[in-house]
C-alpha atoms as a PDB file:
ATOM      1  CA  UNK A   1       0.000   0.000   0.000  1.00  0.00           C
ATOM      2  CA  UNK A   2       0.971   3.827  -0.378  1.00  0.00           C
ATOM      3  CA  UNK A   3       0.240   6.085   1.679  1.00  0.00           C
ATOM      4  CA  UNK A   4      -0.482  10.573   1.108  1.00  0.00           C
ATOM      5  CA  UNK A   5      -2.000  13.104   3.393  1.00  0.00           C
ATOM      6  CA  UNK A   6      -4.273  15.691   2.807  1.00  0.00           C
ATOM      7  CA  UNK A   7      -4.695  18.807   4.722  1.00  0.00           C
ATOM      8  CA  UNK A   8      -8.246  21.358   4.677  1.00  0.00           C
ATOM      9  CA  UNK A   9      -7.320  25.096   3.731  1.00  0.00           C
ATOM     10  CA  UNK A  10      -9.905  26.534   5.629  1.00  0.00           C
ATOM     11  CA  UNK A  11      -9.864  28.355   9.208  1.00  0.00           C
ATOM     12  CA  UNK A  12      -6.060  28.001   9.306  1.00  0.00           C
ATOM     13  CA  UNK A  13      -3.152  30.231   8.085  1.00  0.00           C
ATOM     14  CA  UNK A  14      -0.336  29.955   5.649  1.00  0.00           C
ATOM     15  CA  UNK A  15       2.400  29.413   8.082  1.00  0.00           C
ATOM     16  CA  UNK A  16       0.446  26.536   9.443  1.00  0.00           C
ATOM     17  CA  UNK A  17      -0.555  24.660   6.217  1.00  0.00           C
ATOM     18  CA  UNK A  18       3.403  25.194   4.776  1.00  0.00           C
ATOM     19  CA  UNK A  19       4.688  24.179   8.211  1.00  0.00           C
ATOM     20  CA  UNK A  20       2.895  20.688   7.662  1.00  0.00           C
ATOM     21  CA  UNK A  21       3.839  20.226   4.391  1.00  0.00           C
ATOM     22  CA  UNK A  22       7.104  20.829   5.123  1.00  0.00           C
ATOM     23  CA  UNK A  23       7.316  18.319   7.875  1.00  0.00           C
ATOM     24  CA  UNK A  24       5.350  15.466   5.690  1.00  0.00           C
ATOM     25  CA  UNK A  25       8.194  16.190   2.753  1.00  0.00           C
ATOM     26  CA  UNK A  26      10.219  14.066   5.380  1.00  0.00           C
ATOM     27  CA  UNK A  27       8.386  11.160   5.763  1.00  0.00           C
ATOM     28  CA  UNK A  28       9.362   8.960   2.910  1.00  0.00           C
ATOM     29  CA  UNK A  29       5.828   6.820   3.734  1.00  0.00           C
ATOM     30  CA  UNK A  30       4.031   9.657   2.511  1.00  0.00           C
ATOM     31  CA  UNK A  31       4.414  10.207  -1.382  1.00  0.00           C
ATOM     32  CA  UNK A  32       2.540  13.238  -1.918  1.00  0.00           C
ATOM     33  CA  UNK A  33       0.591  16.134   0.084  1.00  0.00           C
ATOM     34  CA  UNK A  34      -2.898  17.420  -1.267  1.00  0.00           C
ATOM     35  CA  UNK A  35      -5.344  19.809  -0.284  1.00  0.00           C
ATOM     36  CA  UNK A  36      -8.900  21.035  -2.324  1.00  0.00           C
ATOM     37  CA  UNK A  37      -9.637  23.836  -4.716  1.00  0.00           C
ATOM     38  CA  UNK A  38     -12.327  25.583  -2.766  1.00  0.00           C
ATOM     39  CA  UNK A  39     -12.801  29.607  -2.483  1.00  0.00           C
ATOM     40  CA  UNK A  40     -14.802  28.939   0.866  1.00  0.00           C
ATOM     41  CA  UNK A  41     -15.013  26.765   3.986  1.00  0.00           C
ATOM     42  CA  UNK A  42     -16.934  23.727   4.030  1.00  0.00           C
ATOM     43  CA  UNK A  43     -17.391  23.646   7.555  1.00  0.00           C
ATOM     44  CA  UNK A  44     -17.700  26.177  10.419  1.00  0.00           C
ATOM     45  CA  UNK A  45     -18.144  29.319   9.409  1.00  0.00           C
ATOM     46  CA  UNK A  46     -18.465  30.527   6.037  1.00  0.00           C
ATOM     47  CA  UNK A  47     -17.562  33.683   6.003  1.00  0.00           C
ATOM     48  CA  UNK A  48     -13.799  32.234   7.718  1.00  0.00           C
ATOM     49  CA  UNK A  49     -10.385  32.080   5.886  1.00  0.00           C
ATOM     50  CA  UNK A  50     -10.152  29.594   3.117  1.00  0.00           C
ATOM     51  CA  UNK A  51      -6.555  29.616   1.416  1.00  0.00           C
ATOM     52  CA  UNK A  52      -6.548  29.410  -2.152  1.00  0.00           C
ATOM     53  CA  UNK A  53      -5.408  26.385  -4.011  1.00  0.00           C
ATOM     54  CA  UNK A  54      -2.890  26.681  -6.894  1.00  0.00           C
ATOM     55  CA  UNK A  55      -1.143  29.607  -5.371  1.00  0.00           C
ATOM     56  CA  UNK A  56      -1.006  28.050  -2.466  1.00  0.00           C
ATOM     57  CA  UNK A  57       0.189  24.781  -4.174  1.00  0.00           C
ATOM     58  CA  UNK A  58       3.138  26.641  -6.054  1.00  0.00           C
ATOM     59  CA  UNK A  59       4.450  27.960  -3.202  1.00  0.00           C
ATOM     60  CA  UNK A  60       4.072  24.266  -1.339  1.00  0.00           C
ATOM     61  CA  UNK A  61       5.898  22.909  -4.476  1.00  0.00           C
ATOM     62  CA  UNK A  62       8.898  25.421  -3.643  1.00  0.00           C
ATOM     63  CA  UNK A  63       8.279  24.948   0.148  1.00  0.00           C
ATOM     64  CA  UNK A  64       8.987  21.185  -0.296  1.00  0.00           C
ATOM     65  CA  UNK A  65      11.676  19.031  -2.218  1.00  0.00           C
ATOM     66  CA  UNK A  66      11.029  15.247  -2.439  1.00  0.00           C
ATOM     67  CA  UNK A  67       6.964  14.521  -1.763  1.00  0.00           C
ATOM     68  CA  UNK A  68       4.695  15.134  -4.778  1.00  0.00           C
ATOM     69  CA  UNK A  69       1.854  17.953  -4.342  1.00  0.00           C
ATOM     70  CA  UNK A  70      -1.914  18.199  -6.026  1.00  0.00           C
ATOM     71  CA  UNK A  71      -5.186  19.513  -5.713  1.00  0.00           C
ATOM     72  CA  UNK A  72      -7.879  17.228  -4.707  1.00  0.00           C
ATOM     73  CA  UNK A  73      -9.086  18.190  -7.345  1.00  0.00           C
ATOM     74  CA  UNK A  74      -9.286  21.529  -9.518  1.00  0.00           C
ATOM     75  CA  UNK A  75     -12.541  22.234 -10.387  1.00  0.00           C
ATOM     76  CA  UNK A  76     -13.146  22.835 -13.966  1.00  0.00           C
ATOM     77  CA  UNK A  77     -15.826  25.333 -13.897  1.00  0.00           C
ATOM     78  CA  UNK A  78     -13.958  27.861 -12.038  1.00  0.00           C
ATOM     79  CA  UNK A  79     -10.564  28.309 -14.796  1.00  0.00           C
ATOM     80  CA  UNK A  80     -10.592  28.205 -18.482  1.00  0.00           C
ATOM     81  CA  UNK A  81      -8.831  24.819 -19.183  1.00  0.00           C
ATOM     82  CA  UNK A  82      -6.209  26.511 -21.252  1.00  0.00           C
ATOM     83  CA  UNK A  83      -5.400  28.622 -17.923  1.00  0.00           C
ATOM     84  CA  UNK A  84      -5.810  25.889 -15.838  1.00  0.00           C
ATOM     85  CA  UNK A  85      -3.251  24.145 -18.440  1.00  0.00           C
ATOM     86  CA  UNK A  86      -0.468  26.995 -18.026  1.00  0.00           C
ATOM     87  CA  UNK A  87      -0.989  26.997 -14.386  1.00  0.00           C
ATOM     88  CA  UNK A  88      -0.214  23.369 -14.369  1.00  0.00           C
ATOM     89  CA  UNK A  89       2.599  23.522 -16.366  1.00  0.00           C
ATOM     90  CA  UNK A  90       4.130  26.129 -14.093  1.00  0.00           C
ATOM     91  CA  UNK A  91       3.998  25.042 -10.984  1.00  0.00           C
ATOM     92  CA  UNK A  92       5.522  21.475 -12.448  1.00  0.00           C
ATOM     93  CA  UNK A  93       8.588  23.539 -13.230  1.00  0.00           C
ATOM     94  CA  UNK A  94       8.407  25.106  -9.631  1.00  0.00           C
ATOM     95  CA  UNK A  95       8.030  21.609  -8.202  1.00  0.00           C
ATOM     96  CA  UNK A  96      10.747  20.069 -10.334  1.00  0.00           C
ATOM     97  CA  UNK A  97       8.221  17.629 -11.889  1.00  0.00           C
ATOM     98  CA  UNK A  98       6.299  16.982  -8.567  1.00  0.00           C
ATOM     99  CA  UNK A  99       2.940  18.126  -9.339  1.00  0.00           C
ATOM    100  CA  UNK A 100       0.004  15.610  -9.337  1.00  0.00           C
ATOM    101  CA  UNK A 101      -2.767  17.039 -11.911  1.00  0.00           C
ATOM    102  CA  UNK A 102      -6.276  16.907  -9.855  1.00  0.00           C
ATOM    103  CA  UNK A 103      -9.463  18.078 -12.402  1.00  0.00           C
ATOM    104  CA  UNK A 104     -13.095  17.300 -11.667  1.00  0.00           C
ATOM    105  CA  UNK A 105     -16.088  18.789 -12.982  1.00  0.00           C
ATOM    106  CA  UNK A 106     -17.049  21.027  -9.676  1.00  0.00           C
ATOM    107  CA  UNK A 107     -19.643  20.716  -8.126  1.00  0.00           C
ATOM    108  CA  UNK A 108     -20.415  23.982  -5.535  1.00  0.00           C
ATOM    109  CA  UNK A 109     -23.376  25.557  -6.041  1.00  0.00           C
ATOM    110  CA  UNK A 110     -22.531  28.203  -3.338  1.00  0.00           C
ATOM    111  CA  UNK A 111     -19.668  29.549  -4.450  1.00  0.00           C
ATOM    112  CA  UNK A 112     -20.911  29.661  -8.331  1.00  0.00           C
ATOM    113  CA  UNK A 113     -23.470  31.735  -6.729  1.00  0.00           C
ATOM    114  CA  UNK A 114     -21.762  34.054  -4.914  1.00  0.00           C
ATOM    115  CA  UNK A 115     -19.012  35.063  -7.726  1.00  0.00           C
ATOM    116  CA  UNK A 116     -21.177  34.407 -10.697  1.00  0.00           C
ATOM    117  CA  UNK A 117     -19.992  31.790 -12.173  1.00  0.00           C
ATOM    118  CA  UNK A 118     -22.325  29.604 -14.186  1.00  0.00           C
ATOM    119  CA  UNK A 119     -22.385  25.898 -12.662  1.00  0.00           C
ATOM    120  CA  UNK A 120     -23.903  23.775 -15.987  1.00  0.00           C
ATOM    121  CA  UNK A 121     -26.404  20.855 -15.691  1.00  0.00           C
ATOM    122  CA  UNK A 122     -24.680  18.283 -15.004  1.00  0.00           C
ATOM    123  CA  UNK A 123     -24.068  17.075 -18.643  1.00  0.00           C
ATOM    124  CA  UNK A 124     -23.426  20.371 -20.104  1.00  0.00           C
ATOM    125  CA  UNK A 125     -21.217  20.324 -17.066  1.00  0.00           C
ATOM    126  CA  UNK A 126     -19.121  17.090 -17.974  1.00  0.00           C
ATOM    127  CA  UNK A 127     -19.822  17.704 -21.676  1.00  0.00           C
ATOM    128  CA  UNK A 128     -17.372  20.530 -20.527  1.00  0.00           C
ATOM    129  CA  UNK A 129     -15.173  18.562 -18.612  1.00  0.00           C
ATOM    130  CA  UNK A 130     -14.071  16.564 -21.313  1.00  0.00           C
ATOM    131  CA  UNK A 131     -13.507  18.739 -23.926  1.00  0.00           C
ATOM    132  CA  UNK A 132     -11.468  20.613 -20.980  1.00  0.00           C
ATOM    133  CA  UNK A 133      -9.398  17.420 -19.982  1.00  0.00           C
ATOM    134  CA  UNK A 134      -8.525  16.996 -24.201  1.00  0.00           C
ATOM    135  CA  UNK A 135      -7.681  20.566 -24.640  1.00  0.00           C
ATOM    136  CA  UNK A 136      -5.329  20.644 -21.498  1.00  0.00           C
ATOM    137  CA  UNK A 137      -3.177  17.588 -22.959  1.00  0.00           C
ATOM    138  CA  UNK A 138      -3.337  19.104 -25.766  1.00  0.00           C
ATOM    139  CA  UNK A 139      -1.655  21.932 -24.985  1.00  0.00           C
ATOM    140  CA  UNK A 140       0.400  19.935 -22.318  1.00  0.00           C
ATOM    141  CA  UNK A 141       2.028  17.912 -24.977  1.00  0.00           C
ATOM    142  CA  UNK A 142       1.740  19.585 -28.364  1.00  0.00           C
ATOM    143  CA  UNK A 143       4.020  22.465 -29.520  1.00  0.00           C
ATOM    144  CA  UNK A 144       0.775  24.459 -30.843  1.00  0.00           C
ATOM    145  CA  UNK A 145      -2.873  23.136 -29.860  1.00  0.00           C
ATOM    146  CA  UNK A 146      -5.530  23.083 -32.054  1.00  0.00           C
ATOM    147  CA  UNK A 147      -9.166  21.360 -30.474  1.00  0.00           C
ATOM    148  CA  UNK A 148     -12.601  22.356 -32.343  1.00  0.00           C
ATOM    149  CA  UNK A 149     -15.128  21.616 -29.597  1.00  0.00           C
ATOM    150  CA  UNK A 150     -18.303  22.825 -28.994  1.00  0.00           C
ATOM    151  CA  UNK A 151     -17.439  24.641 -25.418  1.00  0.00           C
ATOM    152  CA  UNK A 152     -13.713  24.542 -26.277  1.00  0.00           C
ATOM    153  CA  UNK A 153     -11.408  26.021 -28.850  1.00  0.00           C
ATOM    154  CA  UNK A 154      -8.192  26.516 -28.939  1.00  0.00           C
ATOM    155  CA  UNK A 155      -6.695  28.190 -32.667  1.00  0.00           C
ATOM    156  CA  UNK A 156      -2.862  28.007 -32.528  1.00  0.00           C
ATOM    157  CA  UNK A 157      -2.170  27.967 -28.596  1.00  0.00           C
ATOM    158  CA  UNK A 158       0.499  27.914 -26.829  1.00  0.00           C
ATOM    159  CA  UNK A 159       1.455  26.759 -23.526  1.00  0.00           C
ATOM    160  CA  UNK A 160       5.417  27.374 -23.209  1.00  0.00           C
ATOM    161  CA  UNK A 161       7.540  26.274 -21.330  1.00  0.00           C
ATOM    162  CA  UNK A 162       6.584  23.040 -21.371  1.00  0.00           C
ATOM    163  CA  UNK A 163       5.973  20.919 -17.835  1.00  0.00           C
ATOM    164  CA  UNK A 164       9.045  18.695 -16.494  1.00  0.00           C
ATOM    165  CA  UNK A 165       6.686  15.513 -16.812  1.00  0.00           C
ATOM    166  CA  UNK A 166       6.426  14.098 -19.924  1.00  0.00           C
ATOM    167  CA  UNK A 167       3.981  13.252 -21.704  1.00  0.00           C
ATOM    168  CA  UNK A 168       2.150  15.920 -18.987  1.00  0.00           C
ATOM    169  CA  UNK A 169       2.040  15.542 -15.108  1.00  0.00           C
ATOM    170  CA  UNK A 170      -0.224  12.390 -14.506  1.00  0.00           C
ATOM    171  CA  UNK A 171      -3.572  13.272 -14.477  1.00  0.00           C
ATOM    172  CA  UNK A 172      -6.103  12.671 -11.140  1.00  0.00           C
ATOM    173  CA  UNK A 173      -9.706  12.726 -11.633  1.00  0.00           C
ATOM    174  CA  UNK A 174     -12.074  12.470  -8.696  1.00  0.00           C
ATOM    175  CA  UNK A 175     -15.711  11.248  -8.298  1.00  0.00           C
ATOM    176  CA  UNK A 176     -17.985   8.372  -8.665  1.00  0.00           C
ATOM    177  CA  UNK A 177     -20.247   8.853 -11.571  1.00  0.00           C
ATOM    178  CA  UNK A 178     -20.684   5.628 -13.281  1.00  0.00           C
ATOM    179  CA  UNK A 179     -21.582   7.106 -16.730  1.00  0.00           C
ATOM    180  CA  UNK A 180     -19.060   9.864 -17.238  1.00  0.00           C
ATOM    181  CA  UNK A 181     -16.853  10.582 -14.326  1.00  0.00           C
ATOM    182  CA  UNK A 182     -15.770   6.739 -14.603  1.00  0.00           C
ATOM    183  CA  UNK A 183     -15.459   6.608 -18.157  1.00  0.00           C
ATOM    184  CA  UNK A 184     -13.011  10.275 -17.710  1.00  0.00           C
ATOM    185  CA  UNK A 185     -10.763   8.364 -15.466  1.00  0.00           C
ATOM    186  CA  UNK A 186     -10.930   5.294 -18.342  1.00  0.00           C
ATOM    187  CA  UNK A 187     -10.080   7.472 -21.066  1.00  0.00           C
ATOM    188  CA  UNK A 188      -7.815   9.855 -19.665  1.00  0.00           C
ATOM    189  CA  UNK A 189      -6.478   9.606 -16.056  1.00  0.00           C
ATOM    190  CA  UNK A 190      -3.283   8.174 -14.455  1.00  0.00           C
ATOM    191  CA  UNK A 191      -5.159   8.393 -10.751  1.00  0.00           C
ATOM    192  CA  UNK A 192      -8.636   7.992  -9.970  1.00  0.00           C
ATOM    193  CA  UNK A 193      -9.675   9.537  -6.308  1.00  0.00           C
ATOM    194  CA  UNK A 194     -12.813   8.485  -4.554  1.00  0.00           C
ATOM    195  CA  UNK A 195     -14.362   9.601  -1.168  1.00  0.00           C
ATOM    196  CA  UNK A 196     -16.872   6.620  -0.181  1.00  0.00           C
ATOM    197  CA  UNK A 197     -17.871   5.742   3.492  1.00  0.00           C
ATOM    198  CA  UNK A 198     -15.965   2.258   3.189  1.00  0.00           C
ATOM    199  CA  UNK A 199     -14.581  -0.453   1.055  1.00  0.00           C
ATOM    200  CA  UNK A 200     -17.856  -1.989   0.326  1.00  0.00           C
ATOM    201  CA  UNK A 201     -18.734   0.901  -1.469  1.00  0.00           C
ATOM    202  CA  UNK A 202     -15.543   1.075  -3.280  1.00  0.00           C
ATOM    203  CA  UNK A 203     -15.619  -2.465  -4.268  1.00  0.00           C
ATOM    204  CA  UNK A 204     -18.485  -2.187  -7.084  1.00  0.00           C
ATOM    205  CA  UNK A 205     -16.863   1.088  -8.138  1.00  0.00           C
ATOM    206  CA  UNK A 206     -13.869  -0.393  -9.358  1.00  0.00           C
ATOM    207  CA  UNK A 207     -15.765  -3.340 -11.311  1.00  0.00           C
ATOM    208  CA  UNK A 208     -17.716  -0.292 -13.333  1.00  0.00           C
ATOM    209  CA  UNK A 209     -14.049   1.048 -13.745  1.00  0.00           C
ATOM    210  CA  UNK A 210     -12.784  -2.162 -14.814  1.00  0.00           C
ATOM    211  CA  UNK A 211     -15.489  -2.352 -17.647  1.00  0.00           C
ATOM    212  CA  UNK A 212     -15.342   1.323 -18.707  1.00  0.00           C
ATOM    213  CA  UNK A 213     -11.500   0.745 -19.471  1.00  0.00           C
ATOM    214  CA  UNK A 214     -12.284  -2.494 -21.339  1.00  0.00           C
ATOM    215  CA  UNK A 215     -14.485  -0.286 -23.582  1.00  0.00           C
ATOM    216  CA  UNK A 216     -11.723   2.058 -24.679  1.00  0.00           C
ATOM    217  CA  UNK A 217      -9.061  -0.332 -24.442  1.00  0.00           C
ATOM    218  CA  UNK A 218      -7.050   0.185 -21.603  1.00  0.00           C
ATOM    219  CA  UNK A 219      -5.455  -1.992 -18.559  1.00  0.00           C
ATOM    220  CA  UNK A 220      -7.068  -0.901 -15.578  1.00  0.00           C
ATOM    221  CA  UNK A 221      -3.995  -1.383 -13.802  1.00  0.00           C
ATOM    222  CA  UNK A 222      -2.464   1.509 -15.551  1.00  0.00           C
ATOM    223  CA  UNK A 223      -4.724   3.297 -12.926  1.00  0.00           C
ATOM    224  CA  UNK A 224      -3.603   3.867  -9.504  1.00  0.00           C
ATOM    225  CA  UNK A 225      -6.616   4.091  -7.671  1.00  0.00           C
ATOM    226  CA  UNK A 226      -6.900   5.861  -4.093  1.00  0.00           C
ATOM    227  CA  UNK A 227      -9.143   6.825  -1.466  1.00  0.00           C
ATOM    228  CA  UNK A 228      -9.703   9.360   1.206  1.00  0.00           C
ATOM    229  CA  UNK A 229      -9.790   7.891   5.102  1.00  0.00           C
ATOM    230  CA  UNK A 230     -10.554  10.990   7.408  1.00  0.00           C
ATOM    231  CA  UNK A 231      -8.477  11.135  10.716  1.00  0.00           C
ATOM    232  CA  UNK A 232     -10.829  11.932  13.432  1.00  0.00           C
ATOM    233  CA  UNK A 233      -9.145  13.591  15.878  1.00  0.00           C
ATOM    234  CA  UNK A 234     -11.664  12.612  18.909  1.00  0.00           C
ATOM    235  CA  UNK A 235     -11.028   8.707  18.549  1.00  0.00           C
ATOM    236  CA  UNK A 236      -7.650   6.860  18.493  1.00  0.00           C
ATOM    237  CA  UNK A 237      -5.699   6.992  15.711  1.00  0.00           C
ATOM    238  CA  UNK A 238      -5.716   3.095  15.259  1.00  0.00           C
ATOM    239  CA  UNK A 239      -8.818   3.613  13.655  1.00  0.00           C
ATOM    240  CA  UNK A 240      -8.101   5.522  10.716  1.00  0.00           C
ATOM    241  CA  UNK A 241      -5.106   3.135  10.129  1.00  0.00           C
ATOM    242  CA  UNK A 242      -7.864   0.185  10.763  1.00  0.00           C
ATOM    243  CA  UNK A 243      -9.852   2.096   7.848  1.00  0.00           C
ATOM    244  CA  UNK A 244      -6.878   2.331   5.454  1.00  0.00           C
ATOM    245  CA  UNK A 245      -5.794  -1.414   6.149  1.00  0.00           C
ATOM    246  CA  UNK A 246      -9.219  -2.308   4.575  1.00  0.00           C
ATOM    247  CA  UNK A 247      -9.348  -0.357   1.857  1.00  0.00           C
ATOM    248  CA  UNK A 248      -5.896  -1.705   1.019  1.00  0.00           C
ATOM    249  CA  UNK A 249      -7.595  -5.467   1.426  1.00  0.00           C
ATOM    250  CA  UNK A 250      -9.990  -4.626  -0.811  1.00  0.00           C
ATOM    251  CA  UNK A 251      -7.419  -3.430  -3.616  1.00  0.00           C
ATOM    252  CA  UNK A 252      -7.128   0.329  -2.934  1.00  0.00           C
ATOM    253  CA  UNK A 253      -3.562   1.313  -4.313  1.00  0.00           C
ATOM    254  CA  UNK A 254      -3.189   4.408  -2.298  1.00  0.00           C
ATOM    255  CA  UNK A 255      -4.771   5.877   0.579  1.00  0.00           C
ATOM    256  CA  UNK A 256      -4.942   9.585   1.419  1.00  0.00           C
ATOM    257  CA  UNK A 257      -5.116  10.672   5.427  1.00  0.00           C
ATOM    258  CA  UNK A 258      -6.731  13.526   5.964  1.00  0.00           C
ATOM    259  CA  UNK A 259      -5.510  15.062   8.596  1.00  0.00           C
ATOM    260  CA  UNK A 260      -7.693  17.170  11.137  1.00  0.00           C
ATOM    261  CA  UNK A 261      -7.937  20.394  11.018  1.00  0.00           C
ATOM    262  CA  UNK A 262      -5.219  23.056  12.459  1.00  0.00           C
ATOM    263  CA  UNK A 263      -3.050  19.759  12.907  1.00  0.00           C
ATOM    264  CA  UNK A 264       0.240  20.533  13.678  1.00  0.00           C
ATOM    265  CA  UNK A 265       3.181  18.786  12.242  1.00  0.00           C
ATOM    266  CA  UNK A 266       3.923  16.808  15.154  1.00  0.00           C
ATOM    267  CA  UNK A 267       0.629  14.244  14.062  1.00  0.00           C
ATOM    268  CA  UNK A 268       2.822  12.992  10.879  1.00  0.00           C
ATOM    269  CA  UNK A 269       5.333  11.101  13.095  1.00  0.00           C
ATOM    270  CA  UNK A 270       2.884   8.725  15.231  1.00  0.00           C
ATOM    271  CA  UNK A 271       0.765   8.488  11.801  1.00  0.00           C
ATOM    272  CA  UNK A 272       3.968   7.428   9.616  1.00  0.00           C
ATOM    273  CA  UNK A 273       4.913   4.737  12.578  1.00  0.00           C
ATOM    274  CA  UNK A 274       1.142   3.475  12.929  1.00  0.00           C
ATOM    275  CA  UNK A 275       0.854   3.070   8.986  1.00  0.00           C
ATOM    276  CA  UNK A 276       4.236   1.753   8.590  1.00  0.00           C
ATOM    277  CA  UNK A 277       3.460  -1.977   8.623  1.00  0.00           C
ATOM    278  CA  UNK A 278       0.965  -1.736   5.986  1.00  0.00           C
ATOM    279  CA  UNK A 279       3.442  -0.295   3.750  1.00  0.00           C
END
């Protein structure tokens, strides 16, 4: 099994967030550090501090200098793919090919609301999303893009320099959708993150995965697929390592601890010894 953390930008400062990072970078059990692309809380108070993701990632990425770093996961609807695309390929250079790609099709109706940004029905919504995903690679690995699609066009684009990864930095897509989410991670992902309340859940999940990669052709095991396994920090930890043993039984490749909020760096050592024998 393999083994990430994942730590919530909200009600917490910069200093706090780096200082965790930092300390993770030197646990070799954890292989990369995420945290969400969100513009507000999603718990407590709303109106609270909510750090921003992919500036906040860059500077992680220069903060750090062995564990990978993502965002779990970018949503689509809130950056033009071909910005999301230079962003991406710039903070890959920053991390000196570190960066783990996270893109989903968004989902908050809140914050749409509040800044005006249009959040599609939902196939509109992933009709987007895909025609996103191909024009990102597109410009991730092609010296000028061209895509014609119906929500996304790209005439002669560039996105220079180019990111350290080749082909591109290995793409993560998150959710469950059967129909299109699953099919996504099929056709175009290297990761595939799910949240799901345990590995019975996951289980059937994986066998619609399995068949949506048959239909385009593609070994499933090409896939790493993880899982989130919250850390509640009002029962032991030997719980949340409990959790992640189980997932792992049930054929989760990697499993991402989220660590409680305002944790300081001192949880990573008793987590790295607990989850060491699963490794």
């Amino acid at each position: 099994m393999r083994f990430a953390i994942k730590t919530r930008p909200e009600h917490t400062t910069w200093q706090q967030l780096r200082d965790v990072w930092v300390a993770a970078d030197e646990f070799e059990i954890f292989e990369s550090a995420w945290h969400w692309d969100h513009f507000y809380p999603l718990s407590g108070d709303l109106a609270g501090p909510n750090l921003e993701a992919w500036t906040t990632l860059a500077a992680l990425a220069q903060a750090t200098s062995r564990i990978r770093v993502g965002c779990q996961v970018a949503g689509m609807i809130y950056r033009h793919p071909a910005v999301l695309a230079n962003m991406a390929a710039t903070t890959d250079i920053i991390a000196d090919g570190r960066l783990e790609l996270g893109i989903g099709a968004g989902w908050n109706q809140m914050e749409c609301d509040a800044y005006g940004i249009p959040l599609y029905p939902l196939k509109e919504r992933f009709d987007r999303f895909d025609e996103g995903v191909q024009a990102m690679i597109a410009l991730l690995t092609e010296k000028v893009a061209n895509f014609d699609g119906q929500y996304v066009k790209l005439t002669d684009a560039y996105c220079e320099p180019k990111a350290v990864q080749t082909p591109h930095p290995p793409i993560t897509i998150g959710g469950k959708g059967p129909k299109r989410t699953l099919r996504a991670v099929a056709r175009w992902a290297q990761q595939w993150n799910v949240i799901v309340p345990n590995p019975d859940e996951w289980k059937p999940l994986k066998e619609i995965l399995v068949q949506r990669c048959e239909e385009v052709g593609r070994d499933v095991d090409e896939i790493t697929c993880s899982v989130n396994v919250r850390i509640d920090p009002d029962e032991p930890l030997d719980k949340a390592v409990a959790d992640a043993a189980a997932y792992g039984e049930a054929g989760v490749d990697l499993v991402v601890m989220n660590l409680p909020l305002d944790a300081p760096p001192s949880v990573l050592a008793p987590l790295a010894k607990a989850l060491a024998p699963l490794a």
